[in-house]
C-alpha atoms as a PDB file:
ATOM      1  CA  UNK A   1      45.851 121.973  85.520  1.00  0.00           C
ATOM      2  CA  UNK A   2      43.920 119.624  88.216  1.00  0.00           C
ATOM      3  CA  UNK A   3      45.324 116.650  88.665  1.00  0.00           C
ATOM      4  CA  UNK A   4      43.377 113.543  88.934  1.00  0.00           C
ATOM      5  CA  UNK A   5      44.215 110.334  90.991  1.00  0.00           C
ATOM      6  CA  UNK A   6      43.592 106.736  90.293  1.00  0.00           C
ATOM      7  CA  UNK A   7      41.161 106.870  93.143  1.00  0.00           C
ATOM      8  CA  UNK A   8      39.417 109.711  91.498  1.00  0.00           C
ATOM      9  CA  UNK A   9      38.680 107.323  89.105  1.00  0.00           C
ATOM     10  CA  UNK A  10      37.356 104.370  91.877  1.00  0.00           C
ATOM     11  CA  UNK A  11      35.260 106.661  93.973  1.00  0.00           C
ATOM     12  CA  UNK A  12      33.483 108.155  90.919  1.00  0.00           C
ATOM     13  CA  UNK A  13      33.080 104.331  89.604  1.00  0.00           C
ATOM     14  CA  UNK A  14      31.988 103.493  92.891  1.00  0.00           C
ATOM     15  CA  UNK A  15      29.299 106.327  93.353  1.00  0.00           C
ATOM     16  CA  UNK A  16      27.625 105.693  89.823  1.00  0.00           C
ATOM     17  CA  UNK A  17      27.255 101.691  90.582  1.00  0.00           C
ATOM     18  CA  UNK A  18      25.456 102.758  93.640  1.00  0.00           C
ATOM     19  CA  UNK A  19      23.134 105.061  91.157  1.00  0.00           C
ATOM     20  CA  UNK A  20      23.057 102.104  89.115  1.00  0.00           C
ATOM     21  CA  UNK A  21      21.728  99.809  91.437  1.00  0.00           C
ATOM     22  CA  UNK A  22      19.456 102.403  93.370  1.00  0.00           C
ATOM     23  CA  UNK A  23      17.995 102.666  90.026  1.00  0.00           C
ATOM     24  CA  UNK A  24      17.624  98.568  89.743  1.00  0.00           C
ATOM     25  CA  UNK A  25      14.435  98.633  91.643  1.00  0.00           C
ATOM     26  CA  UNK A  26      12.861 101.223  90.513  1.00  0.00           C
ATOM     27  CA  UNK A  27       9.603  99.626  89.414  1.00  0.00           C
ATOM     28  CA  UNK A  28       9.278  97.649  92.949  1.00  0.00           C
ATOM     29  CA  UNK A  29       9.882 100.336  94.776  1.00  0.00           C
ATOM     30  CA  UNK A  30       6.918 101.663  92.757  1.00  0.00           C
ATOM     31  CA  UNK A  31       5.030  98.502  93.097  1.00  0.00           C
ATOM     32  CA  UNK A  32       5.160  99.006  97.318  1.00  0.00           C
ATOM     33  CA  UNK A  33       4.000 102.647  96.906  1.00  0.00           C
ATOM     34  CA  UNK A  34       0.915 101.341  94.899  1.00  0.00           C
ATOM     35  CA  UNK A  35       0.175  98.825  97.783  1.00  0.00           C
ATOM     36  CA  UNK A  36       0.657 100.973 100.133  1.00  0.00           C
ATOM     37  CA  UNK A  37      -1.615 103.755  98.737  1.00  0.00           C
ATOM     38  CA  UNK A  38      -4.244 101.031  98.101  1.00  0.00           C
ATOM     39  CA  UNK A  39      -3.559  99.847 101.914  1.00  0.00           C
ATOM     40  CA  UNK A  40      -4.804 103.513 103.143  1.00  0.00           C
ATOM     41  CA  UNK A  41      -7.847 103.391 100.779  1.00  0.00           C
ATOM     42  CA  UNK A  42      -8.308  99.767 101.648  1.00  0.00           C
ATOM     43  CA  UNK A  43      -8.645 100.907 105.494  1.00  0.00           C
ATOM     44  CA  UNK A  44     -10.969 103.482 104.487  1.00  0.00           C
ATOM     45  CA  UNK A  45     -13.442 101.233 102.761  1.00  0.00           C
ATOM     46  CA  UNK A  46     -13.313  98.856 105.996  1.00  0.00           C
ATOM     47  CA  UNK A  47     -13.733 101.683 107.998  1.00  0.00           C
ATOM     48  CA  UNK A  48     -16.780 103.034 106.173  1.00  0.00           C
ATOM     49  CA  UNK A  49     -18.360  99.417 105.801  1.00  0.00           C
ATOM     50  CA  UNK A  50     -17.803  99.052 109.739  1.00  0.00           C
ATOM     51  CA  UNK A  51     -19.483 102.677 110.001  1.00  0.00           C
ATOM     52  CA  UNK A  52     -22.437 100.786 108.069  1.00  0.00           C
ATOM     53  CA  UNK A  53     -22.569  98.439 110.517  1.00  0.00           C
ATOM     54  CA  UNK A  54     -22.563 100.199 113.583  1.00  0.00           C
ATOM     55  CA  UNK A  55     -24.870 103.096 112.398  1.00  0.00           C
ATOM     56  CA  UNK A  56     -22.379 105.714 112.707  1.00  0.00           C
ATOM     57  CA  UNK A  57     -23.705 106.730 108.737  1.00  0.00           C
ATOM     58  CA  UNK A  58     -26.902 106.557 107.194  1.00  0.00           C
ATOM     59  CA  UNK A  59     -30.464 107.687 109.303  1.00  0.00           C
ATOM     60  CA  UNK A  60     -32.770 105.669 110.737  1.00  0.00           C
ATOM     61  CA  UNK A  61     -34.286 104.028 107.816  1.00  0.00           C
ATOM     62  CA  UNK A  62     -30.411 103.335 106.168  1.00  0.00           C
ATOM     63  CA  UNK A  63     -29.838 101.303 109.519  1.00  0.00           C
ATOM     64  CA  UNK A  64     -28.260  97.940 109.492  1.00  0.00           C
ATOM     65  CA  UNK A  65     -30.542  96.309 111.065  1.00  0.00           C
ATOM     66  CA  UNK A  66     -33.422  97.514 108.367  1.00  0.00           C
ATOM     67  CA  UNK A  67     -31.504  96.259 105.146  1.00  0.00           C
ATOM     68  CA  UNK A  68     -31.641  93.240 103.304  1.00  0.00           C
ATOM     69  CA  UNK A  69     -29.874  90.203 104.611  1.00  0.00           C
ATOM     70  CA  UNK A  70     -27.377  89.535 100.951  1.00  0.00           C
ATOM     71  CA  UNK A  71     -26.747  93.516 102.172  1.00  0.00           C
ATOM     72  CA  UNK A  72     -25.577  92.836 105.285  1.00  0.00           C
ATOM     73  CA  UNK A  73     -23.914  89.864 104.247  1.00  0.00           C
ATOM     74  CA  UNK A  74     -21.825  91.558 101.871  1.00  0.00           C
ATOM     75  CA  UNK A  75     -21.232  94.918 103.988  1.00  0.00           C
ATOM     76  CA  UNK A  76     -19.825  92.494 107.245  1.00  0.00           C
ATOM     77  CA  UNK A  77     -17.754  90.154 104.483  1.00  0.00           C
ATOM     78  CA  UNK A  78     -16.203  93.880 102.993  1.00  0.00           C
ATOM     79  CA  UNK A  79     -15.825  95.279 106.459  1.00  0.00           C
ATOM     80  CA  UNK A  80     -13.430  92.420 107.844  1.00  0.00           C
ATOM     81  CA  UNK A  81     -11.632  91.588 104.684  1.00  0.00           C
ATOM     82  CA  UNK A  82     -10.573  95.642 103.767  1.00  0.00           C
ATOM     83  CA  UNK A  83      -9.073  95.794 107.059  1.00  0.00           C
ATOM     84  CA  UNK A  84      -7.051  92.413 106.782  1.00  0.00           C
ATOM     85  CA  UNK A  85      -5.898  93.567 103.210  1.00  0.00           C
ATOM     86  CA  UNK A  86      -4.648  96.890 104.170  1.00  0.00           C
ATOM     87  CA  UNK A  87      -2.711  95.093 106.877  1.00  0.00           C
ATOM     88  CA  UNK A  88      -0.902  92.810 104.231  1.00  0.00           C
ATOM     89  CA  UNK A  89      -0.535  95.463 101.841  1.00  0.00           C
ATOM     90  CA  UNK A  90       0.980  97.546 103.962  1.00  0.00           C
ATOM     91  CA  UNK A  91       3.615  95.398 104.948  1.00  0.00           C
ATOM     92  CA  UNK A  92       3.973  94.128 101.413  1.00  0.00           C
ATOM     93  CA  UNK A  93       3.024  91.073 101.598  1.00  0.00           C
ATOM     94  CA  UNK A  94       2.069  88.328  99.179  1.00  0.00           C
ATOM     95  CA  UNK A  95      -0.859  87.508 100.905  1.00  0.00           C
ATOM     96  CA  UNK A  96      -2.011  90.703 101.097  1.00  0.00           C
ATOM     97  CA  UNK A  97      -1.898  91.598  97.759  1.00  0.00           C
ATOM     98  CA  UNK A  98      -3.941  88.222  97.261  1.00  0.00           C
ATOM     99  CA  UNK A  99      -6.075  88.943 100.021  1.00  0.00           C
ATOM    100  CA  UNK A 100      -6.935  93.001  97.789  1.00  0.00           C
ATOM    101  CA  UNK A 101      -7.356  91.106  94.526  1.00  0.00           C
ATOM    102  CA  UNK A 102     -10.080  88.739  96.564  1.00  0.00           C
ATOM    103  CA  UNK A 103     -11.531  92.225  97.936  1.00  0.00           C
ATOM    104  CA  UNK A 104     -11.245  93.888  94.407  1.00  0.00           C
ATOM    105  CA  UNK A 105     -12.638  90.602  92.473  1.00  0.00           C
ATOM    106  CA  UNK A 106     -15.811  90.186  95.368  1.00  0.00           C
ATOM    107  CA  UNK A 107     -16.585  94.112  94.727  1.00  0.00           C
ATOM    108  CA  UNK A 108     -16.970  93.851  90.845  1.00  0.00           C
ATOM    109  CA  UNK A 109     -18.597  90.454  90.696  1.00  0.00           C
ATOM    110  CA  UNK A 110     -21.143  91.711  93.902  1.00  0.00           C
ATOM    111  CA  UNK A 111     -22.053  95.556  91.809  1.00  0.00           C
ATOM    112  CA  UNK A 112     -22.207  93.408  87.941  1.00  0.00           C
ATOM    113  CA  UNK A 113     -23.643  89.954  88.832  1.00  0.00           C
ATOM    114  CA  UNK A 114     -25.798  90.918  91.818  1.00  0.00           C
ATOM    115  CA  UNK A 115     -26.605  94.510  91.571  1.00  0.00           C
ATOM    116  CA  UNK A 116     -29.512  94.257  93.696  1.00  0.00           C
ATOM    117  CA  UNK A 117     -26.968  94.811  96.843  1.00  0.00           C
ATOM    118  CA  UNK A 118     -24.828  97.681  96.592  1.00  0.00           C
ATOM    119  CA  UNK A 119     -26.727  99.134  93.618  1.00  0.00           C
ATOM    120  CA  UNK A 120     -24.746  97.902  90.617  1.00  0.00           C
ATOM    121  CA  UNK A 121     -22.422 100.855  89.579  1.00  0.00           C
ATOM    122  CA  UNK A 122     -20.260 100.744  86.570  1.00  0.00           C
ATOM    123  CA  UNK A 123     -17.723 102.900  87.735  1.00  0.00           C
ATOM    124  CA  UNK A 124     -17.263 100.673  90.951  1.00  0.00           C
ATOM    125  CA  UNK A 125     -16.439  98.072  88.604  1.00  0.00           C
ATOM    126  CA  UNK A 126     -14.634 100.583  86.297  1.00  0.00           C
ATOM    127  CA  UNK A 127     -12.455 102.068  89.115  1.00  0.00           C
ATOM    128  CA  UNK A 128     -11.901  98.331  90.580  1.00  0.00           C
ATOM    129  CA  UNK A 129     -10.796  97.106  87.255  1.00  0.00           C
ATOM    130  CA  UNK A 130      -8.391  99.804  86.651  1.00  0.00           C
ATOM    131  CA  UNK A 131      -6.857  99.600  90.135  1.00  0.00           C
ATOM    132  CA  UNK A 132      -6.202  95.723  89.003  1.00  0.00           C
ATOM    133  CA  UNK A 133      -4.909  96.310  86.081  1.00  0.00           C
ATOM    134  CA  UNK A 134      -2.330  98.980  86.990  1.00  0.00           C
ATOM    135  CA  UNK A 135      -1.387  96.368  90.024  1.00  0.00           C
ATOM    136  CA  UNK A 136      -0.595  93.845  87.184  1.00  0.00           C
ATOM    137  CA  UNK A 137       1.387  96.492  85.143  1.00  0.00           C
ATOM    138  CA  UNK A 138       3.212  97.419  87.954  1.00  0.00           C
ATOM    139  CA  UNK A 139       3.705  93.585  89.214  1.00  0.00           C
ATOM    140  CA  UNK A 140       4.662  92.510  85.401  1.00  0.00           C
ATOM    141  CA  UNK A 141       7.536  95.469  85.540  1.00  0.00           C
ATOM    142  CA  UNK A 142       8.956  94.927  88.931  1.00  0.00           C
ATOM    143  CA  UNK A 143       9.169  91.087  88.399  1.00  0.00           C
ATOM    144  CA  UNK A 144      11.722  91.930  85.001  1.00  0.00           C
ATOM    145  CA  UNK A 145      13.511  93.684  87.530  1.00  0.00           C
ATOM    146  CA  UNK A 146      14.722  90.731  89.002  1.00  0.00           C
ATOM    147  CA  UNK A 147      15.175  88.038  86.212  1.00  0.00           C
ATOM    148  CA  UNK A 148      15.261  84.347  87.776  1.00  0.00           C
END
C-alpha cells in the first residue's frame, strides 16, 4: 500500500486552485484573442484603403485621383482610422476597441445610408454586424468574469 502524506494532500489542493483560477478568465482571455484577430484584419483593411490611395490597386481609370470626392473622403477617413484601431486592439485597449466599433459603425452606416460610395453591400454590413455582435457576446461574458 502507498502511503500518502498530508502534503500530498496540499500540493494536489494547491495545483487544482491554480486550474481553478487559470480557468477564471477564460472568456477574457478569449475576448483579447478576438481583438487581436480583428487587430490583424483591421491592419489589412488600412493597408488596402492606403493601397487605394496611393494607386498600388486598381488601373488607371480606378485611380484616386479619378473618383468621387465622398469616395475619397471616406477611403482617407478608413485608411487612418483601421490602422489606429489595430494599434489599440492589439494592445487591448479600451480605446481601441472604441476606436473598431467607430470603424465598424462608419462602415455599415457609409455601405446602407450612402451606398453611392463604396457600393452599398449587404454582406459588408452583414459581416460588420456580426463581428459587433460577437464583440458584445464576448465583452458581456468576460465582464461576469470579474463581478464588481
Amino acid at each position: 500500500m502507498s502511503e500518502t502524506s498530508p502534503r500530498d494532500g496540499v500540493l494536489s489542493a494547491a495545483m487544482s486552485s491554480e486550474r481553478i483560477e487559470a480557468d477564471d478568465n477564460v472568456w477574457t482571455r478569449r475576448l483579447v484573442l478576438f481583438l487581436r484577430i480583428m487587430a490583424v484584419f483591421s491592419i489589412l483593411k488600412g493597408l488596402y484603403h492606403w493601397a487605394q490611395v496611393t494607386g498600388f490597386v486598381g488601373g488607371e481609370e480606378e485611380a484616386f485621383e479619378n473618383q468621387p470626392i465622398a469616395w475619397q473622403a471616406a477611403t482617407v477617413y478608413f485608411a487612418v482610422i483601421e490602422l489606429v484601431a489595430a494599434v489599440g486592439l492589439w494592445l487591448a485597449t479600451p480605446w481601441g476597441a472604441v476606436v473598431w466599433l467607430t470603424t465598424v459603425v462608419s462602415m455599415a452606416v457609409i455601405e446602407l445610408m450612402f451606398p453611392g460610395i463604396y457600393g452599398g453591400s449587404l454582406v459588408v454590413v452583414g459581416g460588420e454586424a456580426f463581428m459587433l455582435a460577437a464583440y458584445l457576446a464576448l465583452a458581456w461574458m468576460a465582464a461576469r468574469e470579474r463581478p464588481p
